[in-house]
N, C-alpha and C. Protein backbone atom coordinates (compact mmCIF):
# COMPACT_ATOMS: atom_id res chain seq x y z
N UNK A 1 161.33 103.94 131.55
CA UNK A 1 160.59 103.32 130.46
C UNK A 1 159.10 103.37 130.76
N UNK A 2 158.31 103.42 129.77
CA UNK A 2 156.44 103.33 129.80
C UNK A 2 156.56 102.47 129.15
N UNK A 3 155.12 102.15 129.35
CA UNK A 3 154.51 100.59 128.05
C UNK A 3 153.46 101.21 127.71
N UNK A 4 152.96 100.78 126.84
CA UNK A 4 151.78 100.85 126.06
C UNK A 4 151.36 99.18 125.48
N UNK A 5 149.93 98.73 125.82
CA UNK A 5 149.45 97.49 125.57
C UNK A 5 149.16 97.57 124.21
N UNK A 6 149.32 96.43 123.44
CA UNK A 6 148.62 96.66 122.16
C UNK A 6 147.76 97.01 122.05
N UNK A 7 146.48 96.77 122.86
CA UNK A 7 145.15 97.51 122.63
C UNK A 7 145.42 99.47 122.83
N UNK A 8 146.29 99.51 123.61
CA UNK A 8 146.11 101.20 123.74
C UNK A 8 146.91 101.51 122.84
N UNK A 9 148.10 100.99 121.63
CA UNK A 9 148.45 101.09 120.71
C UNK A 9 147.72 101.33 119.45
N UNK A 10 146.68 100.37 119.30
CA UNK A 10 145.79 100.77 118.46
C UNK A 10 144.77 101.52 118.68
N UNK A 11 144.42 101.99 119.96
CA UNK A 11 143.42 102.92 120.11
C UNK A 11 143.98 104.17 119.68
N UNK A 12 145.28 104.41 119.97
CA UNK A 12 146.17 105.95 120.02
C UNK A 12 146.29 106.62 118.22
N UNK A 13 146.33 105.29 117.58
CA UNK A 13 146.81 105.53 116.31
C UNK A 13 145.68 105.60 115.57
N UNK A 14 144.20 104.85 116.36
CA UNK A 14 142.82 105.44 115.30
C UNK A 14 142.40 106.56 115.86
N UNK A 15 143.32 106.94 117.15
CA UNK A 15 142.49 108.73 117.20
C UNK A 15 143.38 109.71 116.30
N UNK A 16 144.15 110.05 116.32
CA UNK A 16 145.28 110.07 115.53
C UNK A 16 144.97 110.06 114.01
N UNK A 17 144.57 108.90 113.62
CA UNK A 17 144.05 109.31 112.20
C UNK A 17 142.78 109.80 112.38
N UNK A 18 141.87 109.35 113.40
CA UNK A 18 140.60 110.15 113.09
C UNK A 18 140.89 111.50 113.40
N UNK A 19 141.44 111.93 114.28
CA UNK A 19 141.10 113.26 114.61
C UNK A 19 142.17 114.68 113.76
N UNK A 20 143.15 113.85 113.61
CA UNK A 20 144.57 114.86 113.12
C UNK A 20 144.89 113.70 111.69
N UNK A 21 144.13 113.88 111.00
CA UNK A 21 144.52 113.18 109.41
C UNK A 21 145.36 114.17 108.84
N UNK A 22 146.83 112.94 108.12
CA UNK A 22 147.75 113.51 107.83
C UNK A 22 148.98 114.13 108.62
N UNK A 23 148.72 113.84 110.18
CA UNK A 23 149.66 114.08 110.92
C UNK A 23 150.14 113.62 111.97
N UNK A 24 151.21 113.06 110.63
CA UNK A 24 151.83 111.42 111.57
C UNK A 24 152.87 111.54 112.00
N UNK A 25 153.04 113.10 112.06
CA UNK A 25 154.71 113.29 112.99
C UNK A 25 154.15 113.46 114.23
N UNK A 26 152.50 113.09 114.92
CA UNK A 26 152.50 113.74 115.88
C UNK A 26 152.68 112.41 117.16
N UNK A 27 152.85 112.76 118.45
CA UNK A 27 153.13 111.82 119.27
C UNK A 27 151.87 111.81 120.47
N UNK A 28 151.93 110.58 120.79
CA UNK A 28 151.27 110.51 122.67
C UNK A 28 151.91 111.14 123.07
N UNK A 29 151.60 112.26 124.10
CA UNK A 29 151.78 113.08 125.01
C UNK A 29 151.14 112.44 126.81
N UNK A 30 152.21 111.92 127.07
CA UNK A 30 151.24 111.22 128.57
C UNK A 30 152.65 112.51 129.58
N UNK A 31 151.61 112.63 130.71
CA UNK A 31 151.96 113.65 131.29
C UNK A 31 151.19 113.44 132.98
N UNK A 32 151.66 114.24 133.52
CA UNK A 32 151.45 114.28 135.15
C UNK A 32 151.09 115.91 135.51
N UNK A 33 149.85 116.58 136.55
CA UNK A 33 149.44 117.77 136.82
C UNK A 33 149.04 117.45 138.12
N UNK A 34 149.37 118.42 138.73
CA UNK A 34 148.78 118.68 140.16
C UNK A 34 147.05 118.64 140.16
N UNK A 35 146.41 118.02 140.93
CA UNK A 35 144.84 117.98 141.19
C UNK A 35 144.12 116.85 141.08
N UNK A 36 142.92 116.43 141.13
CA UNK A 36 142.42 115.39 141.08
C UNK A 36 142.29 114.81 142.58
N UNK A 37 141.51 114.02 143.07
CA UNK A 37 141.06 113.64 144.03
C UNK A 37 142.07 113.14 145.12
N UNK A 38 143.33 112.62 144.52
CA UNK A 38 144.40 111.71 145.10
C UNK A 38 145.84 112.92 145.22
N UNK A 39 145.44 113.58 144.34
CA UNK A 39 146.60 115.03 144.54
C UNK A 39 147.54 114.98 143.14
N UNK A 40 147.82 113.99 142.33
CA UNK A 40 148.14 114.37 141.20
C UNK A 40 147.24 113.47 139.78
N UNK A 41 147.00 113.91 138.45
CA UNK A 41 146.27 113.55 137.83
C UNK A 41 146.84 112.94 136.60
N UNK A 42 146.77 112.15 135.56
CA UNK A 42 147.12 111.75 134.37
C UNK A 42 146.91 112.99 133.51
N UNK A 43 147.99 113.24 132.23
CA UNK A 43 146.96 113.98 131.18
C UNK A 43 147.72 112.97 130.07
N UNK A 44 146.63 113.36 128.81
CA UNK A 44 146.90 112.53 127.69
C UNK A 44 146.50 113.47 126.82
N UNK A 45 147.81 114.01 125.50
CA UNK A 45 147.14 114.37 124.45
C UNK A 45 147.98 113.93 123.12
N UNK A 46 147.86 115.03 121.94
CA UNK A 46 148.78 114.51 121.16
C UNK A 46 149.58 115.62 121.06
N UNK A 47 151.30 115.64 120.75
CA UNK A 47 151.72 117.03 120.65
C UNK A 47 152.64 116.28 119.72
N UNK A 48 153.84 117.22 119.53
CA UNK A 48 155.11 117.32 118.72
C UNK A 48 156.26 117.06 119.90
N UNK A 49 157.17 116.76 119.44
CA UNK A 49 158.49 116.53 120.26
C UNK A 49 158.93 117.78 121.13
N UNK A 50 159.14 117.86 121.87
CA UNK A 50 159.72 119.27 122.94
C UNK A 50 161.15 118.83 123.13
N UNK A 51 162.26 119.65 123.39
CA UNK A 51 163.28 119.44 123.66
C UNK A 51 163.57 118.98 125.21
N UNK A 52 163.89 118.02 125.56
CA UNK A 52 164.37 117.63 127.04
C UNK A 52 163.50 116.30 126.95
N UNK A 53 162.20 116.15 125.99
CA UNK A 53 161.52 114.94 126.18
C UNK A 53 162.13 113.62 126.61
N UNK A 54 161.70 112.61 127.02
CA UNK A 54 161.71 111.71 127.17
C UNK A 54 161.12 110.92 125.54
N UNK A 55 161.34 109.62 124.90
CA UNK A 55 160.64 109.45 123.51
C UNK A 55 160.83 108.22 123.54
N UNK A 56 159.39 107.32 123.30
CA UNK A 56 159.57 105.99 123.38
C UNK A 56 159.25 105.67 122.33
N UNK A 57 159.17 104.27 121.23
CA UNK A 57 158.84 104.33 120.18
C UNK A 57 158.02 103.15 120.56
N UNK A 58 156.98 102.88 119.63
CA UNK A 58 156.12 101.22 119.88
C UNK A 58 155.37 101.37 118.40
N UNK A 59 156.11 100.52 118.02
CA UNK A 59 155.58 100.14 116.37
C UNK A 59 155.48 101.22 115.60
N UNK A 60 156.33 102.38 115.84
CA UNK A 60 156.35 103.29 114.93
C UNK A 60 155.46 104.54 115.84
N UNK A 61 155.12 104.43 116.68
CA UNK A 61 153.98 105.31 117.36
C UNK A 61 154.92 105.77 118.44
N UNK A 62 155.30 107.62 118.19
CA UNK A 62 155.90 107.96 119.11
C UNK A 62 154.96 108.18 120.57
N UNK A 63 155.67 107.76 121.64
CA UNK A 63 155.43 108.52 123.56
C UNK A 63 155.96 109.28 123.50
N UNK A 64 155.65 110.40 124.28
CA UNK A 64 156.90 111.74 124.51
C UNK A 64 156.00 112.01 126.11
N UNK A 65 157.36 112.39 126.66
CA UNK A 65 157.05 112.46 128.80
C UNK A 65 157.94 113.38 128.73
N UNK A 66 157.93 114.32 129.36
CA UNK A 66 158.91 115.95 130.10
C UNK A 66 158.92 115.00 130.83
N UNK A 67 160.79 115.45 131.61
CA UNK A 67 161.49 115.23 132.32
C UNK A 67 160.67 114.87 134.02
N UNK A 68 159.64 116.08 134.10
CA UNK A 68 159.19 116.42 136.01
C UNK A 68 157.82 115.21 135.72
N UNK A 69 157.57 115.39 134.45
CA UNK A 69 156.17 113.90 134.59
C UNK A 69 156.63 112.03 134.71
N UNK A 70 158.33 112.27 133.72
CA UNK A 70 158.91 111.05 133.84
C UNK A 70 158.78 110.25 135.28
N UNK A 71 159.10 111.45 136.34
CA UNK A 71 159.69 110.81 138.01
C UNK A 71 158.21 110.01 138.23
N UNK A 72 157.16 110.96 137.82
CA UNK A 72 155.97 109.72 138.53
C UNK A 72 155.43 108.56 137.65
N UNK A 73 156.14 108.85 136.35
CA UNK A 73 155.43 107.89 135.05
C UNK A 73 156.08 107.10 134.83
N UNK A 74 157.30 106.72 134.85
CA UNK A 74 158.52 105.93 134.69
C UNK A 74 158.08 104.60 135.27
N UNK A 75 157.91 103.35 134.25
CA UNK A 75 157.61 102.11 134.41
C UNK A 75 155.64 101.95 134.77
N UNK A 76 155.42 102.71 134.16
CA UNK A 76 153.57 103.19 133.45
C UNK A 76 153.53 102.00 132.74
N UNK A 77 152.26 101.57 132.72
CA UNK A 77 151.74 100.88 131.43
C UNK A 77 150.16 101.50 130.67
N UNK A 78 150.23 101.83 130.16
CA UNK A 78 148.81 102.94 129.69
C UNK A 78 148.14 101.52 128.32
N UNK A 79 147.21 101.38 129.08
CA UNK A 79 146.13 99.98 128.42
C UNK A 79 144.61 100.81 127.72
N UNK A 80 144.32 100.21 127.29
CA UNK A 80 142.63 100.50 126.60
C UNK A 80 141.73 99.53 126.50
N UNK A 81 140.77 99.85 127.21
CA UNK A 81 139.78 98.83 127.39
C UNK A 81 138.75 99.27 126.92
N UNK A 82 137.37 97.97 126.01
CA UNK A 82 136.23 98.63 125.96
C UNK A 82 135.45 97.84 125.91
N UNK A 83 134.69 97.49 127.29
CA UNK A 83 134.19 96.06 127.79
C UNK A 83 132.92 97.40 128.24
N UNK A 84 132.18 96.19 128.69
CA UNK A 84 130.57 96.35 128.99
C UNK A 84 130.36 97.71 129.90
N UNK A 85 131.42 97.25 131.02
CA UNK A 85 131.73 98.32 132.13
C UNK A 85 132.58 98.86 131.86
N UNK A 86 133.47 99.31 130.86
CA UNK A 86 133.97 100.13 130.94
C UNK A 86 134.84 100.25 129.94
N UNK A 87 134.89 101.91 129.14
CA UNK A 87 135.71 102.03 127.98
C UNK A 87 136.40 103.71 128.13
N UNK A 88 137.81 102.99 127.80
CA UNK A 88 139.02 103.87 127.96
C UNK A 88 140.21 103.60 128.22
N UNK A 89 141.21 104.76 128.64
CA UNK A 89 142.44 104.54 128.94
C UNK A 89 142.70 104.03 130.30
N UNK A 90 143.11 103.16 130.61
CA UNK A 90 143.89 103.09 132.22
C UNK A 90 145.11 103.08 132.31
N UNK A 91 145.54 103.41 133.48
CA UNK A 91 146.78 103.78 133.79
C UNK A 91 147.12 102.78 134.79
N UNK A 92 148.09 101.85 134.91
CA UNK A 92 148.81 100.96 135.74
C UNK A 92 149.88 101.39 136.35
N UNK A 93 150.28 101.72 137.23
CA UNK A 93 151.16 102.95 137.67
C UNK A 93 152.16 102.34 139.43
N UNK A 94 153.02 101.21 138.68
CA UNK A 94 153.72 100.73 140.23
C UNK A 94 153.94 101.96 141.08
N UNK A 95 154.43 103.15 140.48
CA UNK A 95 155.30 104.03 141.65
C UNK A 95 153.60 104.77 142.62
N UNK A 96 152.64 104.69 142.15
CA UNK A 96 151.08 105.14 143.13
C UNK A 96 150.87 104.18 144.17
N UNK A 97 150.84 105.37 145.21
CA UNK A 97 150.91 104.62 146.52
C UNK A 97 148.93 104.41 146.94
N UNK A 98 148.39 105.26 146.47
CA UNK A 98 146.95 105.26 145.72
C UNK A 98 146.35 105.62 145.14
N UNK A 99 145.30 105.44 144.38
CA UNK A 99 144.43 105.86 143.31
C UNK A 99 143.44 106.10 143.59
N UNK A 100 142.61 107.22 142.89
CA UNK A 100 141.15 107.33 143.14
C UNK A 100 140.45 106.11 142.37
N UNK A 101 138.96 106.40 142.91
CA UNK A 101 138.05 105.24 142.24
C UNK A 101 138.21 105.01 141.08
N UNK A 102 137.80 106.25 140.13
CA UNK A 102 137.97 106.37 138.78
C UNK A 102 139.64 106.04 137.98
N UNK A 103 140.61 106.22 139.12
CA UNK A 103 141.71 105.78 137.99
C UNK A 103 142.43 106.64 137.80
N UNK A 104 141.80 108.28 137.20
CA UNK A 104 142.78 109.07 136.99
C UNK A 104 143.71 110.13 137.34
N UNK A 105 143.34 109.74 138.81
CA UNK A 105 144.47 110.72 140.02
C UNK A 105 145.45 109.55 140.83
N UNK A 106 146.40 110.15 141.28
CA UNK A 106 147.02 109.33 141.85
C UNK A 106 147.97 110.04 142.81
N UNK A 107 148.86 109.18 144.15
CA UNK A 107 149.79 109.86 145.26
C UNK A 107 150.34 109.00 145.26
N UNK A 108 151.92 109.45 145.53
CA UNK A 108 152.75 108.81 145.57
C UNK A 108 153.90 108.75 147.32
């Protein structure tokens, strides 16, 4: 399972309409890649359903995770913040044994 906070719920769904108007079959795409400071990295985009996905639903707003990104994402919480210091996605990630400064690499 992933979470998504209400705030990164509503952030996902005004990019979504801002950026891809009219296409509301499309989903969060949260994902895992080799690189980044800690040795593996977050990615985030929007795609369509792939076969083997993983598919979470939250208020109507599809997640979709491939199977090899599930093992490190599984029990994620992906939040949005946009405070003084700092605006964006974070990633809360029990199974990271550490994180870079910035947040978006991680080892397990």
């Amino acid at each position: 399972m992933v979470s998504l906070t209400p705030e990164a719920i509503k952030e996902v769904r005004r990019m979504i309409e801002s950026e891809h108007p009219g296409k509301a079959d499309l989903g969060l795409r949260m994902g895992v890649k080799g690189g980044g400071c800690s040795g593996l990295s977050y990615s985030l985009n929007f795609d369509q359903k792939h076969e083997g996905d993983n598919e979470f639903d939250f208020e109507g707003l599809k997640v979709l995770v491939d199977p090899k990104s599930f093992l490190y994402l599984e029990g994620i919480t992906l939040d949005y913040v946009d405070t003084l210091q700092a605006k964006g996605f974070r990633f809360v990630n029990p199974n990271a044994a550490k994180s870079c400064g910035c947040g978006e690499s991680f080892s397990v």
